[in-house]
Protein backbone atom coordinates (compact mmCIF):
# COMPACT_ATOMS: atom_id res chain seq x y z
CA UNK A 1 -16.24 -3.48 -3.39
CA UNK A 2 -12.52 -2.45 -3.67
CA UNK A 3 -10.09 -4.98 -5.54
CA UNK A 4 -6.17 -4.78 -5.48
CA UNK A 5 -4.58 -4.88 -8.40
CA UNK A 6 -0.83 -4.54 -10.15
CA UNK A 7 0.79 -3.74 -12.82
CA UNK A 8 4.42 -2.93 -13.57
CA UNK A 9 3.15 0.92 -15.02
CA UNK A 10 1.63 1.67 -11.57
CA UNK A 11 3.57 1.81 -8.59
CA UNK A 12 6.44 -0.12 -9.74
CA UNK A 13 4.10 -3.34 -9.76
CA UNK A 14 3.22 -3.03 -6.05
CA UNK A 15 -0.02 -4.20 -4.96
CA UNK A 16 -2.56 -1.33 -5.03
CA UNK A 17 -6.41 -0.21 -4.87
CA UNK A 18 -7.47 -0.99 -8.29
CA UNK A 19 -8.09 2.60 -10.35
CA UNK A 20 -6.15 4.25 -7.90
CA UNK A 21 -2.02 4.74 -7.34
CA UNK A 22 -2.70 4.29 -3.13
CA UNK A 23 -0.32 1.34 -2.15
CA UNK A 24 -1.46 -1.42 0.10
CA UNK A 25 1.69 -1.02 1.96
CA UNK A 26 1.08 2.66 2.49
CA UNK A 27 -2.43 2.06 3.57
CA UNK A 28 -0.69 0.11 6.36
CA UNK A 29 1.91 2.13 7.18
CA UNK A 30 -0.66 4.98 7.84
CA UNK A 31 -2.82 2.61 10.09
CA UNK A 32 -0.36 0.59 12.04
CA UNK A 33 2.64 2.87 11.62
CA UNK A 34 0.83 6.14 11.89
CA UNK A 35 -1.69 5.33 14.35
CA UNK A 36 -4.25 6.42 11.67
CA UNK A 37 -7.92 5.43 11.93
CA UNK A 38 -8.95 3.49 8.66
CA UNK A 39 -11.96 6.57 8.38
CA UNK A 40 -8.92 8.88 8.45
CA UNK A 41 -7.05 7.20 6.14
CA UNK A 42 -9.61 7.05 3.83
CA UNK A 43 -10.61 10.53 4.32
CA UNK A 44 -6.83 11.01 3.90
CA UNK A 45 -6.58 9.17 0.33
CA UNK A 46 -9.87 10.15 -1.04
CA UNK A 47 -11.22 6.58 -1.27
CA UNK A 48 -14.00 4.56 0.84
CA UNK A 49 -13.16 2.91 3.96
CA UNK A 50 -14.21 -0.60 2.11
CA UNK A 51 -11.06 0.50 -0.11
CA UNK A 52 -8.93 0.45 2.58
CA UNK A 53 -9.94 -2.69 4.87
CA UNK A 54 -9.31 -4.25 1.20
CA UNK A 55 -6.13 -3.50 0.93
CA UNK A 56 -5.39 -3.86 5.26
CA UNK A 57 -6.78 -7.37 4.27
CA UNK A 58 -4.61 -8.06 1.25
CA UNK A 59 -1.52 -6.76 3.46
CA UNK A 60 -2.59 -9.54 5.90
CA UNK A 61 -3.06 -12.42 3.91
CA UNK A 62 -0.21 -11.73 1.35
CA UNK A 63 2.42 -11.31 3.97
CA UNK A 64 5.33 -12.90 2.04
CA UNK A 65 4.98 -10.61 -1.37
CA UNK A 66 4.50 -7.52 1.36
CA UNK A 67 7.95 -8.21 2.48
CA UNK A 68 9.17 -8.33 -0.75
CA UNK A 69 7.53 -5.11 -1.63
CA UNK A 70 8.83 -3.78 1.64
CA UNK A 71 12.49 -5.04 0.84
CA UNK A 72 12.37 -3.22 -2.09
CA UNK A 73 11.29 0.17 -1.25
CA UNK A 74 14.05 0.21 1.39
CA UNK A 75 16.94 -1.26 -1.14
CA UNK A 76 15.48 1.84 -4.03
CA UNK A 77 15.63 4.59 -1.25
CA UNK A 78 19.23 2.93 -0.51
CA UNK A 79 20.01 3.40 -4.24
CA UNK A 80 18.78 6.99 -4.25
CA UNK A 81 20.65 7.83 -1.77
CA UNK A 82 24.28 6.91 -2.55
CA UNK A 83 23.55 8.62 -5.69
């Protein structure tokens, strides 16, 4: 079974499927957000659907730190784009 993992070399240090670079954040943006099924998602990303209920999970029970994470993808495109 899928694990999440971080590390500040990957993704910034966002939460992720461990061995991959798919964010848990963007596995939730594709379900919720993009009205994605989590077999399309998966078929999507190239990983198993167990990957990706994993990481909906994580999103789910970690909802404090996905704020965070949120916060700061919004605040870097910010910076990007006054640059």
């Amino acid at each position: 079974m899928a694990s999440i993992a971080r590390s500040t070399d990957v993704l910034g240090g966002e939460p992720r499927i461990e061995g991959t670079r798919i964010g848990v954040l963007d596995v939730y943006e594709l379900v919720v957000a993009g009205e994605y099924s989590p077999a399309d998602v998966a078929d999507q990303l190239d990983c198993s659907i167990a990957d990706v209920y994993t990481a909906l999970a994580y999103y789910h029970e970690h909802p404090e730190e996905m704020r965070t994470v949120r916060r700061d993808r919004e605040e870097m495109k910010s910076k990007l784009a006054d640059e």
